[in-house]
C-alpha atoms as a PDB file:
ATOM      1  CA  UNK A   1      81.173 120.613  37.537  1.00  0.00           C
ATOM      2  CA  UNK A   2      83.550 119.033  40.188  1.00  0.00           C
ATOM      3  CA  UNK A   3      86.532 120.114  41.497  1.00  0.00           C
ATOM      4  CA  UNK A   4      88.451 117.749  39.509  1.00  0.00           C
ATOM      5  CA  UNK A   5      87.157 118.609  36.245  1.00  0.00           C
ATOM      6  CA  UNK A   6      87.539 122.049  36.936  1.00  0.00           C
ATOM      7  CA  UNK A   7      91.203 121.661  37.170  1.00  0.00           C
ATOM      8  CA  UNK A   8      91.291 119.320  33.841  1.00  0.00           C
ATOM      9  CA  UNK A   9      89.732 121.917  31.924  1.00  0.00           C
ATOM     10  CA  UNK A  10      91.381 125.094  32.957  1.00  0.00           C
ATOM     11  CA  UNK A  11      94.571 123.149  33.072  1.00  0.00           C
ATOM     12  CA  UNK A  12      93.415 123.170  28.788  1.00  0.00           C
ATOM     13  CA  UNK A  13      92.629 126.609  28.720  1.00  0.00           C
ATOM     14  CA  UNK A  14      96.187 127.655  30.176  1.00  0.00           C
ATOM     15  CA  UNK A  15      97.781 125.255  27.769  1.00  0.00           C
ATOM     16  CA  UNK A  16      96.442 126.957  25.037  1.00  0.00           C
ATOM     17  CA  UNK A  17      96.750 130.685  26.683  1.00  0.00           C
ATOM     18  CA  UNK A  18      99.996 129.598  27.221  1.00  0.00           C
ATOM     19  CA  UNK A  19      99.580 130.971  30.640  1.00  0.00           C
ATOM     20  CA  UNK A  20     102.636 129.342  32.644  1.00  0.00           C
ATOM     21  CA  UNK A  21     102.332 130.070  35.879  1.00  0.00           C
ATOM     22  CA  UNK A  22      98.550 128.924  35.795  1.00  0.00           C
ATOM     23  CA  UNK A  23      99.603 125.808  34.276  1.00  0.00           C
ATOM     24  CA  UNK A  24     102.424 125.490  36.941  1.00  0.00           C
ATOM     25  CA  UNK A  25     100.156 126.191  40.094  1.00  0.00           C
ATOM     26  CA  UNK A  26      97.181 123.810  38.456  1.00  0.00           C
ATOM     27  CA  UNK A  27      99.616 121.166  37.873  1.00  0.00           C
ATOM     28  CA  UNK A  28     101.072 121.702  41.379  1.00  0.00           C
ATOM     29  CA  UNK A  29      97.490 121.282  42.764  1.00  0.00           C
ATOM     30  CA  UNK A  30      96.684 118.283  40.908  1.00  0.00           C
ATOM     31  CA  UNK A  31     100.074 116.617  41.754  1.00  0.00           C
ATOM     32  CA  UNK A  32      99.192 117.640  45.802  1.00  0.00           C
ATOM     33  CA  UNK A  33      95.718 115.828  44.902  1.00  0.00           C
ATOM     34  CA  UNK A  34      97.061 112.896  43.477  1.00  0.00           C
ATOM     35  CA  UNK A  35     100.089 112.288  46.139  1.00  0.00           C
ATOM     36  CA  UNK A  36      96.831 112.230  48.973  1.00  0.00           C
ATOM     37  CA  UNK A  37      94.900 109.609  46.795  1.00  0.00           C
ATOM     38  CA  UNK A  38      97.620 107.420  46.728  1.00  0.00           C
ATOM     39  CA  UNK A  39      98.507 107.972  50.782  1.00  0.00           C
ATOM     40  CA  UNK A  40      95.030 107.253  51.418  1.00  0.00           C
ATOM     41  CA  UNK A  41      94.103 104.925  48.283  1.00  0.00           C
ATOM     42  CA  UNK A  42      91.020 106.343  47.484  1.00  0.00           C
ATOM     43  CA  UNK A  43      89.872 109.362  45.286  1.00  0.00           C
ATOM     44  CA  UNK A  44      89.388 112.342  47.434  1.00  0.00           C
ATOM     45  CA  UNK A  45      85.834 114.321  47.464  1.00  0.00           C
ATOM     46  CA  UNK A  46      85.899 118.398  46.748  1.00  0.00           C
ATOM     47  CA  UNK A  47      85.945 119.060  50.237  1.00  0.00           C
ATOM     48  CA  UNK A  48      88.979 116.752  50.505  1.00  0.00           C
ATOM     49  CA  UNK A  49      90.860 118.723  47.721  1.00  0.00           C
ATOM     50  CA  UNK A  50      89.645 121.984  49.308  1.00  0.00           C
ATOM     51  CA  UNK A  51      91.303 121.298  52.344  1.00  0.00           C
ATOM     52  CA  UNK A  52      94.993 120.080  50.302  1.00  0.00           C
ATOM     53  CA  UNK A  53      94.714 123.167  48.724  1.00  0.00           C
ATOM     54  CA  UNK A  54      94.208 125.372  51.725  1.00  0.00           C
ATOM     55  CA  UNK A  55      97.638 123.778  53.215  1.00  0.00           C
ATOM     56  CA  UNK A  56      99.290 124.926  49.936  1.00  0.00           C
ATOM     57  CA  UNK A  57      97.978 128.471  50.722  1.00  0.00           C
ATOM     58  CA  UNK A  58      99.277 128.099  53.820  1.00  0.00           C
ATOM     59  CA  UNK A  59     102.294 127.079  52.713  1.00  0.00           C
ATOM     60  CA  UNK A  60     102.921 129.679  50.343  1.00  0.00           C
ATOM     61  CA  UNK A  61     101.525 132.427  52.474  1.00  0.00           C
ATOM     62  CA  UNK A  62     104.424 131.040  55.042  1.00  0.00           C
ATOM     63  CA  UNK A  63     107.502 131.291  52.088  1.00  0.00           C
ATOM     64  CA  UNK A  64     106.076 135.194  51.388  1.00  0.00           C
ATOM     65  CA  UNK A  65     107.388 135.756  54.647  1.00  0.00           C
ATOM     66  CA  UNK A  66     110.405 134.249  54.651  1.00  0.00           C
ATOM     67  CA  UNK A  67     111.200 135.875  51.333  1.00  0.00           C
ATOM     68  CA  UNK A  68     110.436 139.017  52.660  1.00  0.00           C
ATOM     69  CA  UNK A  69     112.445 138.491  55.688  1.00  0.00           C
ATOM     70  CA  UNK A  70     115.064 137.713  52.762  1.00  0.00           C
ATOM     71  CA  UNK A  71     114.203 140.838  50.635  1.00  0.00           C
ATOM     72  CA  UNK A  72     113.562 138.880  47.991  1.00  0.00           C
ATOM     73  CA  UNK A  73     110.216 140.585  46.642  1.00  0.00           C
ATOM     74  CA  UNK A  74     110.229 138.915  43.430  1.00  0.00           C
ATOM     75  CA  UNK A  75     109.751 135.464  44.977  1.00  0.00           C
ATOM     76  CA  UNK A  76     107.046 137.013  47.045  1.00  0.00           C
ATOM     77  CA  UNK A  77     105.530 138.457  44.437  1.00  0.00           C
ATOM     78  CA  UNK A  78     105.404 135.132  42.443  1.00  0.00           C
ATOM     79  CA  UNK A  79     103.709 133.194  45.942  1.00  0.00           C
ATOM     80  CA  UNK A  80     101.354 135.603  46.265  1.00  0.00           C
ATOM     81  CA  UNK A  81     100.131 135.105  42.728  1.00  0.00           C
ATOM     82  CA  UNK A  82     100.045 131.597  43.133  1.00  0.00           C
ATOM     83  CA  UNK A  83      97.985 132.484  46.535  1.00  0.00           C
ATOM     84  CA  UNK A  84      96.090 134.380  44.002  1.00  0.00           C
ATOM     85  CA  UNK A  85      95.205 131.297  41.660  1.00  0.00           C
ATOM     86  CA  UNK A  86      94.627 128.828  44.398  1.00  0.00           C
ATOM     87  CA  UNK A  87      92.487 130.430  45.781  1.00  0.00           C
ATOM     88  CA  UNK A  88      89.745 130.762  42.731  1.00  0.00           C
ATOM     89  CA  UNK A  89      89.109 127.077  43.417  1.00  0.00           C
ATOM     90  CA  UNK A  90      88.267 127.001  46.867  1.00  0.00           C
ATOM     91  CA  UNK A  91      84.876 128.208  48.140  1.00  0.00           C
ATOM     92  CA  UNK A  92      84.057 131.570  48.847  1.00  0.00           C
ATOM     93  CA  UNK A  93      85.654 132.935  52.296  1.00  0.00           C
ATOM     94  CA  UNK A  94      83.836 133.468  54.696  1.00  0.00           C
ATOM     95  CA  UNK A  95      82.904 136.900  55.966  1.00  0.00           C
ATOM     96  CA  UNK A  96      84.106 137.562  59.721  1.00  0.00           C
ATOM     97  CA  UNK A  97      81.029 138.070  61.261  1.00  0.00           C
ATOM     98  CA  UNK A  98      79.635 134.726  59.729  1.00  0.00           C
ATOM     99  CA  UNK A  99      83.204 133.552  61.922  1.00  0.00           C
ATOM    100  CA  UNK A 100      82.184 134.835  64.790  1.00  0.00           C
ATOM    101  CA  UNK A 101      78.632 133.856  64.867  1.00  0.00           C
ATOM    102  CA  UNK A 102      80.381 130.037  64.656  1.00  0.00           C
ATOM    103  CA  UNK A 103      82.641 130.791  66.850  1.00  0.00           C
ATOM    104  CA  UNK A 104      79.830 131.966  69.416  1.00  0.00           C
ATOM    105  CA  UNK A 105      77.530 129.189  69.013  1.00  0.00           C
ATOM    106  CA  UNK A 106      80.303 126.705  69.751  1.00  0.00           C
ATOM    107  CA  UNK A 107      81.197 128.394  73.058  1.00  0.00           C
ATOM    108  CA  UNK A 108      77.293 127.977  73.784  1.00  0.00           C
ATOM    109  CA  UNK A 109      77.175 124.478  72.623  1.00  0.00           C
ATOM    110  CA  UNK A 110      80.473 122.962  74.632  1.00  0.00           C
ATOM    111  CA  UNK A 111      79.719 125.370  77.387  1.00  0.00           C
ATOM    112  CA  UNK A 112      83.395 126.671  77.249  1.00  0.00           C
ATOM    113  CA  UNK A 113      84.239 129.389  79.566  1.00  0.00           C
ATOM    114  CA  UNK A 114      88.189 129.029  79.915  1.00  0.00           C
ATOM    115  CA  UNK A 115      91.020 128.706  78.027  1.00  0.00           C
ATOM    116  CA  UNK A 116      90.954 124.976  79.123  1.00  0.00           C
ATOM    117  CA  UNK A 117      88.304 124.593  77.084  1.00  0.00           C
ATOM    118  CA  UNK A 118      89.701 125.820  73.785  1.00  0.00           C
ATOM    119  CA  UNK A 119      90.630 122.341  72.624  1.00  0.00           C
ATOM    120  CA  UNK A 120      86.844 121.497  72.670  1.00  0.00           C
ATOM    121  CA  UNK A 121      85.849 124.851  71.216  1.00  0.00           C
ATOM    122  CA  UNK A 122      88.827 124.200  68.133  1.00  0.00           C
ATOM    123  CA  UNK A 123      86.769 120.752  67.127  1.00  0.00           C
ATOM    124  CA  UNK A 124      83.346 121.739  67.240  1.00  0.00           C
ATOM    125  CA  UNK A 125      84.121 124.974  64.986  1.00  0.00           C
ATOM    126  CA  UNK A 126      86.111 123.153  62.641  1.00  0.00           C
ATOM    127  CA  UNK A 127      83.378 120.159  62.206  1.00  0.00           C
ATOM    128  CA  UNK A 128      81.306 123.659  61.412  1.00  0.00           C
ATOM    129  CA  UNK A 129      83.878 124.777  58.873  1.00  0.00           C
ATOM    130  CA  UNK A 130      84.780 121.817  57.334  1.00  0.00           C
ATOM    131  CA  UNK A 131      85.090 122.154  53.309  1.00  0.00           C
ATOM    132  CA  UNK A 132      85.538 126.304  54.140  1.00  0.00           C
ATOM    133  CA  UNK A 133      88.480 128.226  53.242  1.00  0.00           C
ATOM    134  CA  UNK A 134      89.401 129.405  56.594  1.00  0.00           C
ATOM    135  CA  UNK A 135      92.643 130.092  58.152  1.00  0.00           C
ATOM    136  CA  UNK A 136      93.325 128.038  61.179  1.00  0.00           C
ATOM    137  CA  UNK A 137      95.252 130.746  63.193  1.00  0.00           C
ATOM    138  CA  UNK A 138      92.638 133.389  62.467  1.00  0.00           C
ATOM    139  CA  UNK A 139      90.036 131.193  64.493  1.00  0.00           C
ATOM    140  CA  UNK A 140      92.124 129.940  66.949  1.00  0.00           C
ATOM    141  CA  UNK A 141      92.715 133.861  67.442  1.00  0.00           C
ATOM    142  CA  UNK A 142      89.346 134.536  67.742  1.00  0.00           C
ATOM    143  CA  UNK A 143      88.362 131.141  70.119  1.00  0.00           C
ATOM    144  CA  UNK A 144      91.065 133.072  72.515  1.00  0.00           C
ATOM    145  CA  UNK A 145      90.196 136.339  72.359  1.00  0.00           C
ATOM    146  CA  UNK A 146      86.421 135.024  73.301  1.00  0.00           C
ATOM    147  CA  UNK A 147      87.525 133.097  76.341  1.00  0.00           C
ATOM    148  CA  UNK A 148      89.947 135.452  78.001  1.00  0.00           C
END
């Protein structure tokens, strides 16, 4: 089952669950979706929507902190459930040794041994990862902390 009908369906099952914050996130997601597709005026592949849907982690993981900079823990609360639901549709994680192996065979591959090279080592490892839910940060962290 794609991506796309994934969302359709369990966009149903909320309906009728009457599940709103479900419905709220899926229909968040699908509106993300469909603003790209008409940017780029095509339909987007799962790896595409995978990667929309890892900036809206992103984002939301970004507004936790700022609400909890505010002490507002009931917004937080609500962002990290929607954290919570995106996150069911994007492929499983993975674990941070797999990360590291990637991250070590790119250093062998572009031959990086400063942090000159990181810019080299950042584009081979993400051609690696593309369609993965990774955080960006957390391998640029790791890139860093293997050439210093």
């Amino acid at each position: 089952m794609s991506l796309r009908d994934r969302l359709a369906e369990d966009l149903k099952l909320a309906m009728k669950s009457k599940d709103q914050l479900r419905m709220d996130v899926i229909r968040m997601i699908k509106a993300a979706i469909l603003n790209k597709e008409v940017e780029l005026k095509k339909d987007l592949d799962d790896a595409e929507m995978s990667r929309i849907m890892s900036t809206l982690i992103k984002q939301r993981r970004e507004s936790v902190t700022q609400y909890e900079k505010a002490q507002r823990t009931d917004l937080a609360e609500k962002e990290r459930k929607e954290i919570t639901i995106i996150e069911t549709y994007l492929p499983q994680a993975l674990s941070p040794q797999e990360l590291e192996q990637i991250v070590a065979s790119a250093l062998t591959e572009t031959g990086a041994c400063s942090l000159k090279d990181i810019g080299a080592v950042m584009k081979t490892v993400t051609a690696r990862l593309a369609g993965q839910a990774v955080d960006g940060k957390l391998v640029s962290d790791l890139v860093k902390a293997k050439l210093t």
